[in-house]
N, C-alpha and C. Protein backbone atom coordinates (compact mmCIF):
# COMPACT_ATOMS: atom_id res chain seq x y z
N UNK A 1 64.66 150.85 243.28
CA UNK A 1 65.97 150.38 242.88
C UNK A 1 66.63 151.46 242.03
N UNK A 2 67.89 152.18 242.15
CA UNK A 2 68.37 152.90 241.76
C UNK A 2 69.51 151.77 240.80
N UNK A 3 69.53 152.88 239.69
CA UNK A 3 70.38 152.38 238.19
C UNK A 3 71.56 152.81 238.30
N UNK A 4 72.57 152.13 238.61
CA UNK A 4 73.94 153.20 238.14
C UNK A 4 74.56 153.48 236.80
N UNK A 5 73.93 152.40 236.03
CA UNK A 5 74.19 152.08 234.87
C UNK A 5 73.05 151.90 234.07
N UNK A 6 72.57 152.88 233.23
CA UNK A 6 71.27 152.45 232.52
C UNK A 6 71.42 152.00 231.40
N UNK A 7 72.70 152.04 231.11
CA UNK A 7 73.21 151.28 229.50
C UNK A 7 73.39 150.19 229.97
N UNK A 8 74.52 149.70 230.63
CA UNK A 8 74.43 148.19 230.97
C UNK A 8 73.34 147.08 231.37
N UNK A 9 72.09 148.13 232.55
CA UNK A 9 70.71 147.31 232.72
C UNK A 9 70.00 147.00 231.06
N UNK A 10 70.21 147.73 230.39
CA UNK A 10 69.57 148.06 229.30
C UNK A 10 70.10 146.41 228.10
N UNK A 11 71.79 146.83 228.39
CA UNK A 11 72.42 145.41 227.77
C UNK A 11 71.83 144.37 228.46
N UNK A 12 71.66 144.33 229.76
CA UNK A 12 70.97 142.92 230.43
C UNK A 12 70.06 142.57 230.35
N UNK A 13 69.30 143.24 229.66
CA UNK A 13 67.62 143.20 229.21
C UNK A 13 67.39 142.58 227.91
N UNK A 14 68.33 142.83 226.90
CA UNK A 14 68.33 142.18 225.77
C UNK A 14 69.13 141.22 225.61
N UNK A 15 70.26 140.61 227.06
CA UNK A 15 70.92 139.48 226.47
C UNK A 15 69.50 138.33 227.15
N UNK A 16 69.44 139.00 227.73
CA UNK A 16 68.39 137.87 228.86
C UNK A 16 66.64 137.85 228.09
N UNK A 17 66.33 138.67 227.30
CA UNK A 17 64.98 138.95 226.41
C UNK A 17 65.58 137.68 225.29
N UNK A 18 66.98 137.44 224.76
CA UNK A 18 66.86 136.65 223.41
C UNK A 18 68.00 135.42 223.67
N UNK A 19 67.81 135.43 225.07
CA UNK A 19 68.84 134.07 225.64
C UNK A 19 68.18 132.52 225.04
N UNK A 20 66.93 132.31 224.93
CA UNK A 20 66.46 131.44 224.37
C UNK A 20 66.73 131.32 223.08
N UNK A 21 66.63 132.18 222.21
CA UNK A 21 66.87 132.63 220.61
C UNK A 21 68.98 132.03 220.64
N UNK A 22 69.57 132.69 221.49
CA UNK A 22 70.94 132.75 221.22
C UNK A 22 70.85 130.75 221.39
N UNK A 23 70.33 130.24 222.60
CA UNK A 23 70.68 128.72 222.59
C UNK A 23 69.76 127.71 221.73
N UNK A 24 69.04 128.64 220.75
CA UNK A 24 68.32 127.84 219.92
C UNK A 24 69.51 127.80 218.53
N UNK A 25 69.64 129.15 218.14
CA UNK A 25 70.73 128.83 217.39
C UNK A 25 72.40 128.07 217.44
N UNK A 26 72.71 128.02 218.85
CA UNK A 26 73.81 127.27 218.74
C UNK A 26 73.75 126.04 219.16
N UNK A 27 72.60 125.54 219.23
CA UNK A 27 71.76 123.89 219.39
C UNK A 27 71.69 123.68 218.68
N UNK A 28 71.16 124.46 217.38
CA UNK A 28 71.25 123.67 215.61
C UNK A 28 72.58 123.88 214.95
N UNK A 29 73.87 124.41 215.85
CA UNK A 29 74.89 124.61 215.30
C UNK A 29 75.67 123.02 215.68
N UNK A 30 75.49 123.13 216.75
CA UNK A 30 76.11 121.80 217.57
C UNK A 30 75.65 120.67 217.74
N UNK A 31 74.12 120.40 218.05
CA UNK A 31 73.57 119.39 218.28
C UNK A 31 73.75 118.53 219.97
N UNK A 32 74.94 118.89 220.25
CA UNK A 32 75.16 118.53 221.38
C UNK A 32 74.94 118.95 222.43
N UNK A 33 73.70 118.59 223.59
CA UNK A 33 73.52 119.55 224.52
C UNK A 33 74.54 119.41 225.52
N UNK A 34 75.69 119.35 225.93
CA UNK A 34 76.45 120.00 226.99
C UNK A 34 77.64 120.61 226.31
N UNK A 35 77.49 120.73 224.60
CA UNK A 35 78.48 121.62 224.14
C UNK A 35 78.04 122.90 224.14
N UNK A 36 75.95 122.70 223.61
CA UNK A 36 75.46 123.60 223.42
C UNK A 36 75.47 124.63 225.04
N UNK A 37 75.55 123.40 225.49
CA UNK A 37 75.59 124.84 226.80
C UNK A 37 77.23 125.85 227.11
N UNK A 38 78.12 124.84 227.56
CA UNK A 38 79.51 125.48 227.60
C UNK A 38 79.26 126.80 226.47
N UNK A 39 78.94 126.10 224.81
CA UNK A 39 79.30 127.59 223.99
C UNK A 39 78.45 128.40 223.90
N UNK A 40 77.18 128.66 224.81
CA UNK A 40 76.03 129.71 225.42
C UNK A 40 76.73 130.13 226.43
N UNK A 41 77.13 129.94 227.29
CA UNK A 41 77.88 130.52 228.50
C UNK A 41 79.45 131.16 227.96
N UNK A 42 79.66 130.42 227.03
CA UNK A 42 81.13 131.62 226.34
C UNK A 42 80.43 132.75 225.42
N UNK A 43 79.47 132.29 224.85
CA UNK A 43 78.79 133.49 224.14
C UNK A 43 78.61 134.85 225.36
N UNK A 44 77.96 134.46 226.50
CA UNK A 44 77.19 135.10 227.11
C UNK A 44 78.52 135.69 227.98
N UNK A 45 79.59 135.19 228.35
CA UNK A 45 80.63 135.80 228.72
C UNK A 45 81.49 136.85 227.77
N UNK A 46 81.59 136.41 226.28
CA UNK A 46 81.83 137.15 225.03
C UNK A 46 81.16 138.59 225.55
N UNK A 47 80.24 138.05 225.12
CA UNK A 47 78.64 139.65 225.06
C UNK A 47 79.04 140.43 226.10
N UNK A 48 79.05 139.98 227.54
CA UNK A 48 78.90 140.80 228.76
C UNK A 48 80.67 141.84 228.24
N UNK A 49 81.32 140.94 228.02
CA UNK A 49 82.87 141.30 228.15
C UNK A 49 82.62 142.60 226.99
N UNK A 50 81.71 142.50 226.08
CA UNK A 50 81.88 143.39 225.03
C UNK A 50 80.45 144.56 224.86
N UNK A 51 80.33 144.31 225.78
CA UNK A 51 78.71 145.54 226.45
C UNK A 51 79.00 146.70 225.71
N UNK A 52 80.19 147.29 226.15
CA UNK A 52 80.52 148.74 225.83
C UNK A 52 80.68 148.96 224.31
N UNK A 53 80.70 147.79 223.45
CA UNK A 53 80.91 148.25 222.28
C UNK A 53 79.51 148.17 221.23
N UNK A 54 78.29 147.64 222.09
CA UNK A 54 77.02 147.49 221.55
C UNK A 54 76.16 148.86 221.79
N UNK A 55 75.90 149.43 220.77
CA UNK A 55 74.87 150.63 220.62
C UNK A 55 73.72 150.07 221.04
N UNK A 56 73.22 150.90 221.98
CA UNK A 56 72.04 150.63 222.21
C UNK A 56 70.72 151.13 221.29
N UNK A 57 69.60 150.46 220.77
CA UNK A 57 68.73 150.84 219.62
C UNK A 57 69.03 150.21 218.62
N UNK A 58 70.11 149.89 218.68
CA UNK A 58 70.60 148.99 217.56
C UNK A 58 70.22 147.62 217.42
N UNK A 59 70.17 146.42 216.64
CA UNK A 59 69.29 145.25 216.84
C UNK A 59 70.43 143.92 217.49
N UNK A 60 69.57 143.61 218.27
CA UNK A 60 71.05 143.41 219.49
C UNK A 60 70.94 141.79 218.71
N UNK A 61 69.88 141.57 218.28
CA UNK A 61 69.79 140.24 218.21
C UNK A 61 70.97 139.75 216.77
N UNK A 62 71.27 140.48 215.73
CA UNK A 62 71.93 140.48 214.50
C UNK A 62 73.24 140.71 215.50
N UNK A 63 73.75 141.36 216.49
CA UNK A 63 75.41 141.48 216.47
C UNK A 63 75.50 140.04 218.38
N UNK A 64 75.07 140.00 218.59
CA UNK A 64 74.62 138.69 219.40
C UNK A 64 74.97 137.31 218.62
N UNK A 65 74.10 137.47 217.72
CA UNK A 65 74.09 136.03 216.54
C UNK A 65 75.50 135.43 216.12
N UNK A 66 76.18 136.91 215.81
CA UNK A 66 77.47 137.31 214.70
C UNK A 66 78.40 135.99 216.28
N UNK A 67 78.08 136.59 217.49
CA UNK A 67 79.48 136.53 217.83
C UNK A 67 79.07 134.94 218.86
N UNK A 68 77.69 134.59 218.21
CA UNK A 68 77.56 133.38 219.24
C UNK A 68 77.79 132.47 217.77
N UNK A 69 77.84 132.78 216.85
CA UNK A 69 78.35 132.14 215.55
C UNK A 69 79.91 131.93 215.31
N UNK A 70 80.77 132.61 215.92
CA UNK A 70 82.13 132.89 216.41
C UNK A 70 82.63 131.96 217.15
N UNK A 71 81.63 132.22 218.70
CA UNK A 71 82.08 131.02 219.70
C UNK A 71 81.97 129.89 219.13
N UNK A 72 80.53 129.09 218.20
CA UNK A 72 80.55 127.97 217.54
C UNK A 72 82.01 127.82 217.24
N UNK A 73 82.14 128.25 216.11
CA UNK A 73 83.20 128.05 215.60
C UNK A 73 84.62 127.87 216.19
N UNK A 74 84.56 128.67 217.00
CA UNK A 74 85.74 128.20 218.32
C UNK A 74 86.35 126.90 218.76
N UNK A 75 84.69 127.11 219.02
CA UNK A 75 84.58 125.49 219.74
C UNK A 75 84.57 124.44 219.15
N UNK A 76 84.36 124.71 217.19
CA UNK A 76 84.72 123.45 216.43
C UNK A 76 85.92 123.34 216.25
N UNK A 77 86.68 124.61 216.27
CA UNK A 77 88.61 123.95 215.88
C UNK A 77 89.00 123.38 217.27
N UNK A 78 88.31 123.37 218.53
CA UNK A 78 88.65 123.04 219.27
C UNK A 78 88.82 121.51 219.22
N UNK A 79 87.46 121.09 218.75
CA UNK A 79 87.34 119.88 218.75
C UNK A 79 87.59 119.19 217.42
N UNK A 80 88.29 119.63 216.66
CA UNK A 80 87.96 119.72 215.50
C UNK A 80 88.73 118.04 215.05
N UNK A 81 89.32 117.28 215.97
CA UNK A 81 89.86 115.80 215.77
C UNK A 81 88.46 114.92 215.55
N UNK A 82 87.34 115.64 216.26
CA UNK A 82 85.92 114.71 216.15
C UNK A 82 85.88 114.38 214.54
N UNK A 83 85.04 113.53 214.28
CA UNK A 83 84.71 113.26 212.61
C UNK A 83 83.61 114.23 212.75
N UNK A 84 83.08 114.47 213.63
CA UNK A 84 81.30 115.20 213.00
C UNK A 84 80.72 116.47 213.25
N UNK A 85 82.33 116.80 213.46
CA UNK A 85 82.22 118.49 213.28
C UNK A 85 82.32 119.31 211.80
N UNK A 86 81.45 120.13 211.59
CA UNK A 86 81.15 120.93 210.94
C UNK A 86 82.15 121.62 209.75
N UNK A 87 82.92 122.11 209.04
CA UNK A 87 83.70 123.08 208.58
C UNK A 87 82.47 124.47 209.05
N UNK A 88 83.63 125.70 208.80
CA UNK A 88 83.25 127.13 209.35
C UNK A 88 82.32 127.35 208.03
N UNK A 89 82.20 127.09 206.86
CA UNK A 89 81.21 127.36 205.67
C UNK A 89 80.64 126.78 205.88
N UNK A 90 79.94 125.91 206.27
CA UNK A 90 78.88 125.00 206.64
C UNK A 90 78.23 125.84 208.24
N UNK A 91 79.16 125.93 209.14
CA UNK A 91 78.29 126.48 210.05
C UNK A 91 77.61 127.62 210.28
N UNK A 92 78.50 128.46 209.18
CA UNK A 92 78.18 129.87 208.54
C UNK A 92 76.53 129.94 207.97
N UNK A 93 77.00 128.66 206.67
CA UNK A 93 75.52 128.75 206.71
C UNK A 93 74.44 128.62 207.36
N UNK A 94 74.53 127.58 208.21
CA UNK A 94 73.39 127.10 209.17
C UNK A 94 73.04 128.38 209.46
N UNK A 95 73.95 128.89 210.25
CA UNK A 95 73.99 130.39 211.22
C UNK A 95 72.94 131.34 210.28
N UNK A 96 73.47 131.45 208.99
CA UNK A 96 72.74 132.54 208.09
C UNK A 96 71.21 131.81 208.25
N UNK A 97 70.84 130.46 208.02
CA UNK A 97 69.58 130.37 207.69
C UNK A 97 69.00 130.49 208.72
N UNK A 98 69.60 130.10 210.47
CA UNK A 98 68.68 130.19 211.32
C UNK A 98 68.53 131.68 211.92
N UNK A 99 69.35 132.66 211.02
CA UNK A 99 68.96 134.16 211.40
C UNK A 99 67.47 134.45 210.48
N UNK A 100 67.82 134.21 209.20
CA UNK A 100 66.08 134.31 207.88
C UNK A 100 65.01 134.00 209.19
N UNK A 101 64.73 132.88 209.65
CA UNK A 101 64.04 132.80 210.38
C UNK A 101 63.35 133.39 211.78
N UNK A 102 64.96 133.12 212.35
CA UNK A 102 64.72 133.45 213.96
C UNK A 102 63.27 134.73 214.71
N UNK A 103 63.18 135.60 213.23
CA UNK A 103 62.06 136.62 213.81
C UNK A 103 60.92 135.79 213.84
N UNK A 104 60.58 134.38 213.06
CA UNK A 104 59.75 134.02 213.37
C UNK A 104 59.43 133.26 214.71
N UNK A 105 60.53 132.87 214.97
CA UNK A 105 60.68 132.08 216.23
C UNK A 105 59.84 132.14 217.56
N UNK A 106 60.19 133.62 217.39
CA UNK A 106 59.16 134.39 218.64
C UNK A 106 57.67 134.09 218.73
N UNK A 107 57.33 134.90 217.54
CA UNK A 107 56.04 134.56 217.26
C UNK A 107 54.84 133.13 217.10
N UNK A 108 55.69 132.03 216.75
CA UNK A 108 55.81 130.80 217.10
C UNK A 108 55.53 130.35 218.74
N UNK A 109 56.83 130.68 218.79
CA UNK A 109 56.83 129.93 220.49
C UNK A 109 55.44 130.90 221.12
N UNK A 110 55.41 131.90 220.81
CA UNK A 110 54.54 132.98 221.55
C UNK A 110 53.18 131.86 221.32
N UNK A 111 52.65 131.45 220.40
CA UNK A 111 51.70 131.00 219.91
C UNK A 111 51.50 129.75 220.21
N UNK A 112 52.61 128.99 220.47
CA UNK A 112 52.37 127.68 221.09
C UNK A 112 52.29 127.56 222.57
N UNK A 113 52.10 128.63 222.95
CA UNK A 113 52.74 128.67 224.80
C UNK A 113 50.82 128.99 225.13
N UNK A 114 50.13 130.22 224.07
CA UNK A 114 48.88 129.92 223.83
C UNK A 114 48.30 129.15 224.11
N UNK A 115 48.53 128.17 223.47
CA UNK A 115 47.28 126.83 222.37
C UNK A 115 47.98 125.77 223.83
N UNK A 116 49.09 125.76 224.33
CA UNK A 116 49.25 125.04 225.48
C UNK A 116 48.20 125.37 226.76
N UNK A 117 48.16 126.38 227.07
CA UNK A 117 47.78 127.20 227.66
C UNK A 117 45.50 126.65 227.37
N UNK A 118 45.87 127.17 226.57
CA UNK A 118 44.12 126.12 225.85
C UNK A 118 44.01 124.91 225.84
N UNK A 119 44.95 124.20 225.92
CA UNK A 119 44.69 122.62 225.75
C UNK A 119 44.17 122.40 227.32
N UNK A 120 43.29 121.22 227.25
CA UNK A 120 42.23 120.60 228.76
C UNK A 120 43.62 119.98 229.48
N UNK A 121 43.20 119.87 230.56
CA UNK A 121 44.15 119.90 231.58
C UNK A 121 45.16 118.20 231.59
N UNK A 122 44.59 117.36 231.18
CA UNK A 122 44.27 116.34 231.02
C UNK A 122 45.62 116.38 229.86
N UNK A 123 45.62 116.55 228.69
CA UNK A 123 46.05 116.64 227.85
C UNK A 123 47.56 117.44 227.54
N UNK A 124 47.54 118.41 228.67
CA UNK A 124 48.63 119.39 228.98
C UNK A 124 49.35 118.32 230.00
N UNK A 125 48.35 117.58 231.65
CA UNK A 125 49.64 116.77 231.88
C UNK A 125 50.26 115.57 231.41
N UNK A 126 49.89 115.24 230.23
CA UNK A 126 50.39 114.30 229.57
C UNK A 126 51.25 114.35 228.40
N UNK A 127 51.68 115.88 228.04
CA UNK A 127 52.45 116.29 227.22
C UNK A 127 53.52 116.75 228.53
N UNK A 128 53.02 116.93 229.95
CA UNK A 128 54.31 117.30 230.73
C UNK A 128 55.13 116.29 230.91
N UNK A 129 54.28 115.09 231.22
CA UNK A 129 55.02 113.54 231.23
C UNK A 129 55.71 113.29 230.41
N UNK A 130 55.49 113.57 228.97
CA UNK A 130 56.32 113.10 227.64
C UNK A 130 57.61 113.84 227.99
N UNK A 131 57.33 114.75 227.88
CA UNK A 131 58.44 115.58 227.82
C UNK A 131 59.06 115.77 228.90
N UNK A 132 58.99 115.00 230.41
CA UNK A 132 59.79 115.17 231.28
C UNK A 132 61.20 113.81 231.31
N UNK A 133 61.75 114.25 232.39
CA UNK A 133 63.17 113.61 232.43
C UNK A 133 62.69 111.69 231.58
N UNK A 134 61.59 111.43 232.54
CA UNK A 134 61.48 109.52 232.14
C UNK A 134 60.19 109.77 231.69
N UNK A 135 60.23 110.67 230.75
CA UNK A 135 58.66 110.46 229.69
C UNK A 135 58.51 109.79 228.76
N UNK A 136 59.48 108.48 228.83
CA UNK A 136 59.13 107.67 227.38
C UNK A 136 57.93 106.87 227.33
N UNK A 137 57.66 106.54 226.36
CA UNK A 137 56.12 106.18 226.10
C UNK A 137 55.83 104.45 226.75
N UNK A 138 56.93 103.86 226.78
CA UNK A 138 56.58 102.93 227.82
C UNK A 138 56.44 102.99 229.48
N UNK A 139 57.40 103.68 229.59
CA UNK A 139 57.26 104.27 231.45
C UNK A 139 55.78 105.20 231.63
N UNK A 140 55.37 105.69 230.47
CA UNK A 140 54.36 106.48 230.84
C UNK A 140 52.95 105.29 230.74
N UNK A 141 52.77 104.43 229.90
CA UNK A 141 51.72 103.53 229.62
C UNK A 141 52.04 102.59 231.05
N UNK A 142 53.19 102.38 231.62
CA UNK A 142 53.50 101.47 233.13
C UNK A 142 52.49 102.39 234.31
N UNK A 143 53.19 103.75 233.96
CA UNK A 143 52.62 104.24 235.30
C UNK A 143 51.24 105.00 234.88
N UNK A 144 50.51 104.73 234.37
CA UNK A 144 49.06 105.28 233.76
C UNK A 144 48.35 103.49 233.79
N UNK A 145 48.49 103.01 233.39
CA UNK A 145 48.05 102.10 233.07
C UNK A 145 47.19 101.82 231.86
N UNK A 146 47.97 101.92 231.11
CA UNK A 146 46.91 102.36 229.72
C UNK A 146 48.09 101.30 228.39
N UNK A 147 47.51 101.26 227.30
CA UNK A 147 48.77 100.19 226.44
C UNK A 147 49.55 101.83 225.79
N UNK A 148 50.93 101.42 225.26
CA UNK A 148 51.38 102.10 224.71
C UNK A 148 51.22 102.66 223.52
N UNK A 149 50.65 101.86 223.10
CA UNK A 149 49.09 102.45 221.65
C UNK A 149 48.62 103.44 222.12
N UNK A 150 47.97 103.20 223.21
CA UNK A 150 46.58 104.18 223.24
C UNK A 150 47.80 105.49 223.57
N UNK A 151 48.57 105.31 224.46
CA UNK A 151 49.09 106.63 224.77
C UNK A 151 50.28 107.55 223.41
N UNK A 152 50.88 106.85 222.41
CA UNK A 152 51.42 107.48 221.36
C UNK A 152 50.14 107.97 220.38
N UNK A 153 48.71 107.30 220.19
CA UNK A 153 48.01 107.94 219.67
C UNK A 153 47.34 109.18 220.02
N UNK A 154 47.03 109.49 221.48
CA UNK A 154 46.94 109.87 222.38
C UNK A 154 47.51 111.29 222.34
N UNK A 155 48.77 110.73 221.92
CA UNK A 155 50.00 112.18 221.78
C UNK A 155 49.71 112.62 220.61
N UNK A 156 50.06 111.87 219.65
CA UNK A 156 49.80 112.36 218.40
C UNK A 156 48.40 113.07 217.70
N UNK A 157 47.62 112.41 218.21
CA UNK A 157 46.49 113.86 218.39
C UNK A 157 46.52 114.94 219.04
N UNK A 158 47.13 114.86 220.12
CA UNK A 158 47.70 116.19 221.15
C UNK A 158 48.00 117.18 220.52
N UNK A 159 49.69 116.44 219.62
CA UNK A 159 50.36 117.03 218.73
C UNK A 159 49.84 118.08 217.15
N UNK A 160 49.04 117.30 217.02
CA UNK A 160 48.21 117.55 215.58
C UNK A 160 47.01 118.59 215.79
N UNK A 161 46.63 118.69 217.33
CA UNK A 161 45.05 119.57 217.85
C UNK A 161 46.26 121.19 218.14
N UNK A 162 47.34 120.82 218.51
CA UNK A 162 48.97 122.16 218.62
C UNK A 162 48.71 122.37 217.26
N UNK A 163 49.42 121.57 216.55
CA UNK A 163 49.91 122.09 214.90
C UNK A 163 48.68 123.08 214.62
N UNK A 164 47.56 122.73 214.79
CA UNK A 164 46.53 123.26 213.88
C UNK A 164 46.57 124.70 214.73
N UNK A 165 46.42 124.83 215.95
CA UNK A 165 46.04 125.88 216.70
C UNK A 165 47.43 126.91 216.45
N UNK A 166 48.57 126.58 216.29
CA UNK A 166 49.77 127.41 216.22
C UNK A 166 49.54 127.69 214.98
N UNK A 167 48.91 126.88 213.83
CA UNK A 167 49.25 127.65 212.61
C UNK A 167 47.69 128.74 212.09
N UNK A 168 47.10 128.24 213.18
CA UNK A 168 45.31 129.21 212.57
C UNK A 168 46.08 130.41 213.14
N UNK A 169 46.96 130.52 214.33
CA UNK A 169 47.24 131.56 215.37
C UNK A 169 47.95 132.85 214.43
N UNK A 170 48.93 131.91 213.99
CA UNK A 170 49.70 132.64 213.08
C UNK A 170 48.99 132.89 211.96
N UNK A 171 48.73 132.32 211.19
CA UNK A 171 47.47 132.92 210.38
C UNK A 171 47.39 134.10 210.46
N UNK A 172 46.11 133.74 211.50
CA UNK A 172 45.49 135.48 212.33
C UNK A 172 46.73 136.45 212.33
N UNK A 173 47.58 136.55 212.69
CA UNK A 173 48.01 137.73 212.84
C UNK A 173 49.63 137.50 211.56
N UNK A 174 48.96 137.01 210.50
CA UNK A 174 50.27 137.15 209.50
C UNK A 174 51.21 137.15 208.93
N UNK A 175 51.18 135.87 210.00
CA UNK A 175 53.25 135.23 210.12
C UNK A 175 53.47 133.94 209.39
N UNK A 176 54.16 133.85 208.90
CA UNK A 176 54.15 132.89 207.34
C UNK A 176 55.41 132.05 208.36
């Protein structure tokens, strides 16, 4: 495959490396998932539209943040007749605290995708059930046949055998 553009492949590598990171932060901006998506797809139209003005080497994830923190905000004066939208100092902040973090994020998810990855098979498809479209804990005790006790306890040990394994993980390699 020939490059015609090795700066631009280069931009497509890092919007698409921290596309998860960009809709994690404007999910805790919004809360709403089909706002959160529309203002990921204006972010991601923003970014592409503004390629040429991003240095490459530079930390894509800090001027990314800046301008998917922007679109938020956009999109709250848009809506801004709702009662349970945000003011721009309030979303500012959010924005600031979920940047402190976000380097951990990686390392996290990296670590839970692990300990998923380790959990008995058994146990992994029953965290796929929870978490799929009709995984509520009564549809899942209907079609298992099991009481809905046994299967929220069930989880919650699931949950708690994760916690421990994501945080020994991190541990090990130093991530607070």
């Amino acid at each position: 495959m020939s490059v015609e553009n090795p700066e631009l492949e280069s931009f497509v590598l890092e919007l698409t490396r921290h596309q998860m990171r960009l809709r994690g932060l404007v999910r805790c901006l919004l809360f709403d998932p089909k706002s959160t998506e529309d203002v990921l797809q204006d972010t991601n139209v923003t970014l592409l539209r503004k390629a040429a003005d991003f240095s490459p080497g530079t930390n894509f994830w800090a001027w990314a943040s800046v301008v998917a923190k922007y679109q938020v905000m956009t999109h709250a004066k848009r809506i801004g007749r709702d009662r349970l939208v945000f003011d721009d100092s309030l979303l500012a902040a959010i924005a600031d605290d979920v940047n402190k973090i976000a380097d951990t994020v990686d390392s996290r998810c990296e670590a839970l995708s692990k300990c998923l990855r380790a959990l008995p098979e058994p146990q992994r498809q029953l965290l796929e059930l929870r978490y799929s479209v009709d995984g509520s804990v009564p549809h899942m005790a209907a079609s298992l046949g099991r009481p809905e006790g046994s299967i929220r306890q069930t989880l919650y040990r699931i949950r708690q055998a994760l916690l421990t394994c994501i945080e020994s993980r991190l541990s090990a390699e130093g991530v607070t």
